[in-house]
C-alpha atoms as a PDB file:
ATOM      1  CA  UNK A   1      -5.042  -9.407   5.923  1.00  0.00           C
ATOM      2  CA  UNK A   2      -8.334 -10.403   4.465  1.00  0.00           C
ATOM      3  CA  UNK A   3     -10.983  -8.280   2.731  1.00  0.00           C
ATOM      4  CA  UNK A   4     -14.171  -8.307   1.416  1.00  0.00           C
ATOM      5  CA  UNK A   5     -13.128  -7.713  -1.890  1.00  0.00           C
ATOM      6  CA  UNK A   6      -9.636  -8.442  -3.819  1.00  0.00           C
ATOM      7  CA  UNK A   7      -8.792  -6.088  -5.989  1.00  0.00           C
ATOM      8  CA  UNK A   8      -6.754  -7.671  -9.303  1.00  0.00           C
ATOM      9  CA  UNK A   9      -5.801  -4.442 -11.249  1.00  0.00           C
ATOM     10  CA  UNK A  10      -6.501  -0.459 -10.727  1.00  0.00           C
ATOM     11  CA  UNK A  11      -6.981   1.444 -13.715  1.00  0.00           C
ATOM     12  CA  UNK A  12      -6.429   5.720 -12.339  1.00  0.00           C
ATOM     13  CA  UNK A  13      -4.606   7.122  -9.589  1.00  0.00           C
ATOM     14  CA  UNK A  14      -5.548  10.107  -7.074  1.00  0.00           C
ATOM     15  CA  UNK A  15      -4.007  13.373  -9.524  1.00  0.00           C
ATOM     16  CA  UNK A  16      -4.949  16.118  -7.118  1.00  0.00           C
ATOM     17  CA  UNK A  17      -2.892  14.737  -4.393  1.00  0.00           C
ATOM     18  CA  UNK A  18       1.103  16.462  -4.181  1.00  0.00           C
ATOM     19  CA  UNK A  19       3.342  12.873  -4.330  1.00  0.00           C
ATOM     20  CA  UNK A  20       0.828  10.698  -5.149  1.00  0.00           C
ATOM     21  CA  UNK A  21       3.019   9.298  -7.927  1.00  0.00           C
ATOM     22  CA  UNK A  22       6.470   8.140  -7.008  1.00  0.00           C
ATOM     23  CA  UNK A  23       9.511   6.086  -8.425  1.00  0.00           C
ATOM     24  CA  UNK A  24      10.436   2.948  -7.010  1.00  0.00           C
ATOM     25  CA  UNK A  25      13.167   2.204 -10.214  1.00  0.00           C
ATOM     26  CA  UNK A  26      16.443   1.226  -9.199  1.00  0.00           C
ATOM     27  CA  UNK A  27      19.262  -0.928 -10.383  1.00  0.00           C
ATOM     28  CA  UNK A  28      17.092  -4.123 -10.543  1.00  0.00           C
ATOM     29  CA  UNK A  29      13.670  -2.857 -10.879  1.00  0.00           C
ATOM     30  CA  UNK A  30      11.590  -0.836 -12.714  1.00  0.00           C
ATOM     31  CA  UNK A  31       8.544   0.103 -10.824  1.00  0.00           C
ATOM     32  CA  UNK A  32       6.440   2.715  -9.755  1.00  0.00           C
ATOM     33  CA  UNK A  33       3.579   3.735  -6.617  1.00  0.00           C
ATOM     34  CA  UNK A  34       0.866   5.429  -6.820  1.00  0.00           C
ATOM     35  CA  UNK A  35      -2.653   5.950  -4.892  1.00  0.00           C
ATOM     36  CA  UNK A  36      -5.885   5.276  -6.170  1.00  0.00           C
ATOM     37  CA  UNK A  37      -9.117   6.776  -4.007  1.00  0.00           C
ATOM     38  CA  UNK A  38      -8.228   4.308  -0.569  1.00  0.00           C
ATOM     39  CA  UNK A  39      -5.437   1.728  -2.230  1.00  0.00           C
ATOM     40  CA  UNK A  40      -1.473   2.436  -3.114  1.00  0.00           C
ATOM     41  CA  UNK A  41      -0.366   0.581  -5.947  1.00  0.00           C
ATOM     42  CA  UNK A  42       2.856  -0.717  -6.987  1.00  0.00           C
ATOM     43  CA  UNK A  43       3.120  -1.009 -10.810  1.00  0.00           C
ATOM     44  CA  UNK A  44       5.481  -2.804 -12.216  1.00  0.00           C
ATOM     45  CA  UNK A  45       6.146  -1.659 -15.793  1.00  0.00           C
ATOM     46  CA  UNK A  46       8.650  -4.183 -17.304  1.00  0.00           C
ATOM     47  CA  UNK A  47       6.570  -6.954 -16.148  1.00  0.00           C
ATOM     48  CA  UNK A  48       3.404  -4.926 -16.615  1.00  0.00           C
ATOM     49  CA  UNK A  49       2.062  -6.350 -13.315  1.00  0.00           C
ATOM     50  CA  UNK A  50       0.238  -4.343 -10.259  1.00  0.00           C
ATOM     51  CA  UNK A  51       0.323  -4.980  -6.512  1.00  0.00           C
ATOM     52  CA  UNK A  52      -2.320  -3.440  -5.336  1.00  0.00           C
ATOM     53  CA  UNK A  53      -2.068  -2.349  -1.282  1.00  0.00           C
ATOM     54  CA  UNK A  54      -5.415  -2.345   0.588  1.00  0.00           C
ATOM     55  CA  UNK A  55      -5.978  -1.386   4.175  1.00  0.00           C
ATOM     56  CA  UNK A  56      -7.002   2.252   4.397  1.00  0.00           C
ATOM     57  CA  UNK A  57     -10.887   2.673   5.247  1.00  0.00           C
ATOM     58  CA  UNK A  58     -10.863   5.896   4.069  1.00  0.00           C
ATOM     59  CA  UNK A  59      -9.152   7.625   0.939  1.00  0.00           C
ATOM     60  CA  UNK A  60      -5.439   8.190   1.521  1.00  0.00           C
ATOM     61  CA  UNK A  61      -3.987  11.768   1.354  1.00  0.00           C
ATOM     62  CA  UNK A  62      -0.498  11.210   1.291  1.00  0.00           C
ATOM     63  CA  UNK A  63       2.480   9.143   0.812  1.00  0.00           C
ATOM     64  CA  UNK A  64       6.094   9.024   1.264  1.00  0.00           C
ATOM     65  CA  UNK A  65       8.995   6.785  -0.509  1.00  0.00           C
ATOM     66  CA  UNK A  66      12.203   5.895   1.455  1.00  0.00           C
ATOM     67  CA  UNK A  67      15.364   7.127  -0.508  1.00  0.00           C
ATOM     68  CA  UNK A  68      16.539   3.119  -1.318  1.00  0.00           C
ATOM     69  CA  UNK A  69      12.785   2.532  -2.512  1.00  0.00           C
ATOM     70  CA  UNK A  70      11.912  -0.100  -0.179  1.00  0.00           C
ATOM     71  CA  UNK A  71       9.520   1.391   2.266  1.00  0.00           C
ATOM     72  CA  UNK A  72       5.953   3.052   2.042  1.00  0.00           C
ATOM     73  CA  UNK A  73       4.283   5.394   4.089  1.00  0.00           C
ATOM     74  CA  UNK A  74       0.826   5.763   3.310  1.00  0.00           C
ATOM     75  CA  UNK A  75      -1.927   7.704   5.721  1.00  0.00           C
ATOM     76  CA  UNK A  76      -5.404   8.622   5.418  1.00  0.00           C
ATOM     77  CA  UNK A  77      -7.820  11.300   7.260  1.00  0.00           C
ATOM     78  CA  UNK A  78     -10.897  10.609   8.577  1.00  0.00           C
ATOM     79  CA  UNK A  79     -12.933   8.507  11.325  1.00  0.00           C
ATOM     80  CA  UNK A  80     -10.762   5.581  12.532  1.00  0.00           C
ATOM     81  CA  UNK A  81      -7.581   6.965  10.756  1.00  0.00           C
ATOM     82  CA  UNK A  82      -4.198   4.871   9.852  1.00  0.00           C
ATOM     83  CA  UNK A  83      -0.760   5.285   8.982  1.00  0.00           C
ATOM     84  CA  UNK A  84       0.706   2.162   7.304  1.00  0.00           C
ATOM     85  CA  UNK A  85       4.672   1.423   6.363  1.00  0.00           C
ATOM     86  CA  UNK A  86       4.357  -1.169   3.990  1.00  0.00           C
ATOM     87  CA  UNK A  87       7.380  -3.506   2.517  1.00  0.00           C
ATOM     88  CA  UNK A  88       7.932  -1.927  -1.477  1.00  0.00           C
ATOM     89  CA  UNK A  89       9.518  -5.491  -2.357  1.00  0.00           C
ATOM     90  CA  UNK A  90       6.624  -7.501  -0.882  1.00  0.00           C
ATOM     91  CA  UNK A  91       3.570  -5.485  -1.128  1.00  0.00           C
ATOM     92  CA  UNK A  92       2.974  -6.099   2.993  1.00  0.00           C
ATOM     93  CA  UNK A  93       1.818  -4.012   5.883  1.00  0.00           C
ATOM     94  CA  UNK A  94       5.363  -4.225   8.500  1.00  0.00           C
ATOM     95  CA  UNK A  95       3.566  -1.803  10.622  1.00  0.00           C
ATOM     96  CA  UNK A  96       0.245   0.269  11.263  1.00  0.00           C
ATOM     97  CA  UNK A  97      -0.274   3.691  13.478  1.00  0.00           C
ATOM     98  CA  UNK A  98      -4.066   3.668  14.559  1.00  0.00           C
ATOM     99  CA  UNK A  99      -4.871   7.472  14.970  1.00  0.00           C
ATOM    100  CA  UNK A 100      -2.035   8.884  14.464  1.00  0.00           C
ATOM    101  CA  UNK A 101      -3.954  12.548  14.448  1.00  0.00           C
ATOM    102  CA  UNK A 102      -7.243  13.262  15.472  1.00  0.00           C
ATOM    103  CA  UNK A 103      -8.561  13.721  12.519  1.00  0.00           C
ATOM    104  CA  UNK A 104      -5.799  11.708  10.623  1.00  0.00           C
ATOM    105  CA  UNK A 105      -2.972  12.866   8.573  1.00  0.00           C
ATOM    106  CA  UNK A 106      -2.454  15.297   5.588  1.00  0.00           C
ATOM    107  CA  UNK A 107       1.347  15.215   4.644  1.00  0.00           C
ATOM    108  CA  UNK A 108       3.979  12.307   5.641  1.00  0.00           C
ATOM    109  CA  UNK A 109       7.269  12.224   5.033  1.00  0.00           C
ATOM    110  CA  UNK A 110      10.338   9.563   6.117  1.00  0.00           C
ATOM    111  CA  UNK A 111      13.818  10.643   6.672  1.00  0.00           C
ATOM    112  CA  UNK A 112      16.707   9.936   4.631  1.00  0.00           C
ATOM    113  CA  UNK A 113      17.588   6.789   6.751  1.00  0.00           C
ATOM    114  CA  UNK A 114      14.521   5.293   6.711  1.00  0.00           C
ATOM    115  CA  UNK A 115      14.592   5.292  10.389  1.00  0.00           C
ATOM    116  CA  UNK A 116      11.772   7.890  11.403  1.00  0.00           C
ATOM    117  CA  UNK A 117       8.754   9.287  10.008  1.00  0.00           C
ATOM    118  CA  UNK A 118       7.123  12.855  10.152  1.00  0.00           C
ATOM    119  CA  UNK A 119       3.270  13.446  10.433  1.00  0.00           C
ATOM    120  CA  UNK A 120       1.301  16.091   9.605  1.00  0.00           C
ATOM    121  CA  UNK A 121      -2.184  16.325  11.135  1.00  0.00           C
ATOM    122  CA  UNK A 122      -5.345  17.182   9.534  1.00  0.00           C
ATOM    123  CA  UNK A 123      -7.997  20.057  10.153  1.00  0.00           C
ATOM    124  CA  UNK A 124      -7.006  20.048  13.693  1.00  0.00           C
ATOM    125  CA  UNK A 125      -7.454  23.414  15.547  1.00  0.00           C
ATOM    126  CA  UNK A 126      -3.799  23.377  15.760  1.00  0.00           C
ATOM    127  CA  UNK A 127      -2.004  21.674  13.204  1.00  0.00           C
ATOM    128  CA  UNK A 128       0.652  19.314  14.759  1.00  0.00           C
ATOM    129  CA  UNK A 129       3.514  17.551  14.085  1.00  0.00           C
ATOM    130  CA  UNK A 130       4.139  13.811  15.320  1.00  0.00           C
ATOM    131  CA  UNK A 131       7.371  11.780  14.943  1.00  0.00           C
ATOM    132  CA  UNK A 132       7.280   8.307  14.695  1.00  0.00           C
ATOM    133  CA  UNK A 133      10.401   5.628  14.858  1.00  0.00           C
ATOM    134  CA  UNK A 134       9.864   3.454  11.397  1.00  0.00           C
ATOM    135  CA  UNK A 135      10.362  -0.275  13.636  1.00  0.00           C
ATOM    136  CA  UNK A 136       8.764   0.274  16.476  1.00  0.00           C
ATOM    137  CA  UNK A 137       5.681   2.805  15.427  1.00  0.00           C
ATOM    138  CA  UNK A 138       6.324   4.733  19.078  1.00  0.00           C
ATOM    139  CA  UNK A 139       5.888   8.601  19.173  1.00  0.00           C
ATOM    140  CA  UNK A 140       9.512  10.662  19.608  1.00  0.00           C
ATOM    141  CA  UNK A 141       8.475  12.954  21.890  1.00  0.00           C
ATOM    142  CA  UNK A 142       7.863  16.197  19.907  1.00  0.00           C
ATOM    143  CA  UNK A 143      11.124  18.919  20.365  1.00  0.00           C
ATOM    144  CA  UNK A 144       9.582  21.763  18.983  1.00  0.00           C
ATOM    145  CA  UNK A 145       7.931  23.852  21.401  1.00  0.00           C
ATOM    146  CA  UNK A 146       6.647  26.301  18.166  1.00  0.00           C
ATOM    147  CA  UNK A 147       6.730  25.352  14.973  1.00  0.00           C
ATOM    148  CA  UNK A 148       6.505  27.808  12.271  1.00  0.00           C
ATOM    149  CA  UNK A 149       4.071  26.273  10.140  1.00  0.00           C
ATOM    150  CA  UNK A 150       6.501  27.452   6.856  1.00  0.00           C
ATOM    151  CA  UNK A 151       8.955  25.032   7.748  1.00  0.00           C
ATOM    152  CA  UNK A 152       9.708  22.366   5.606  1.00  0.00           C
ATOM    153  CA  UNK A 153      10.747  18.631   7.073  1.00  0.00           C
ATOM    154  CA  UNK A 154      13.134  18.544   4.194  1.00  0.00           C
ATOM    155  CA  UNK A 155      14.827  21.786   3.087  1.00  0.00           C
ATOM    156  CA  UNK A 156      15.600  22.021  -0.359  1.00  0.00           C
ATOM    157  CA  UNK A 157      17.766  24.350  -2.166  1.00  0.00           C
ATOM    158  CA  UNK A 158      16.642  28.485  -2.631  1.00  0.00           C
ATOM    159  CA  UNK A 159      14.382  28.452  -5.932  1.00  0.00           C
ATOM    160  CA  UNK A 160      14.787  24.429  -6.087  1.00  0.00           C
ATOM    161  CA  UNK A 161      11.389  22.554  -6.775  1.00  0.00           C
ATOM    162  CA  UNK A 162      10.544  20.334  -3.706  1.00  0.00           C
ATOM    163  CA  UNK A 163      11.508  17.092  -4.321  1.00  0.00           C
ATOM    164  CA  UNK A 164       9.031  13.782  -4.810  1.00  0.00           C
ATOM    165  CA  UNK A 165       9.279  13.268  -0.874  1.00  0.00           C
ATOM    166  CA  UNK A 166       9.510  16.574   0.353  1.00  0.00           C
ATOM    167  CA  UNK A 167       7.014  17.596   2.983  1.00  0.00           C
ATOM    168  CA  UNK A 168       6.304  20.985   1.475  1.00  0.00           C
ATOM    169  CA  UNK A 169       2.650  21.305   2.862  1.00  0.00           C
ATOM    170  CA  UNK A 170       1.746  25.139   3.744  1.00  0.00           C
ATOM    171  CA  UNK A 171       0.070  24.342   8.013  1.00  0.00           C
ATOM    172  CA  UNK A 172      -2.609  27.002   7.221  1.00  0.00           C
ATOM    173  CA  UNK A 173      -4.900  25.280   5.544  1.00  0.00           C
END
């Protein structure tokens, strides 16, 4: 992917959005993602070196981090909307959603597996609910006639604090 401009290092990240700072340390790395306006970035803080992930024409609202670190969900709201599952160990796009809501998307999150992602929409009249296999970015038809929009994609535990990952966005607006 080519852009007009290549961005060498990002200095701030987006602090008002929920998960917009997440771990990617494991056994042999220590790293971290964040989002910055309409970029993720992937810091790495033992070689004090950024990969910075461009793509997103307009500023991206949410994020998700696959359990083993290696994938990232990003999405953004807005005309012309995305959702991109980029490669952690690389820093490339594997696969890109073009409207994946109306209006785009205000929470993502991807399941334990790494197999599927959830999709919340944005300011739709209705908020909805899409479901997405990870490989081959095709909708799973949606199995929930009503949802109640205090459902969580991930339940944690009574009284625990949502997790970095947890879908815990309220539908009402």
């Amino acid at each position: 992917m080519s852009s007009a401009l290549k961005v060498n290092w990002v200095y701030g990240f987006s602090k008002d959005l929920i998960n917009g700072v997440q771990s990617l340390t494991h056994r042999d790395r220590n790293a971290l993602f964040f989002l910055s306006s309409h970029s993720g970035v992937i810091y790495d803080f033992e070689h004090r070196t950024q990969v910075v992930l461009q793509g997103h024409c307009n500023q991206i609202t949410c994020c998700s981090v696959s359990s083993d670190k290696r994938w990232i969900v990003t999405g953004d709201a807005g005309d012309d909307s995305i959702l991109v599952v980029w490669d952690s160990l690389t820093g490339t796009p594997v696969k890109t959603i073009f409207s994946p809501h109306r209006n785009g998307v205000v929470a993502v999150d991807i399941s334990e597996d790494a197999s599927y992602i959830a999709t919340l929409g944005a300011a739709d009249a209705v908020r909805q609910i899409e479901f997405y296999c990870r490989e081959s970015a095709l909708v799973i038809p949606n199995i929930f006639a009503d949802t109640s929009p205090h459902h969580f994609l991930r339940q944690t535990k009574t009284g625990a604090t949502p997790r970095a990952g947890d879908m815990g966005v309220d539908a009402r607006g």
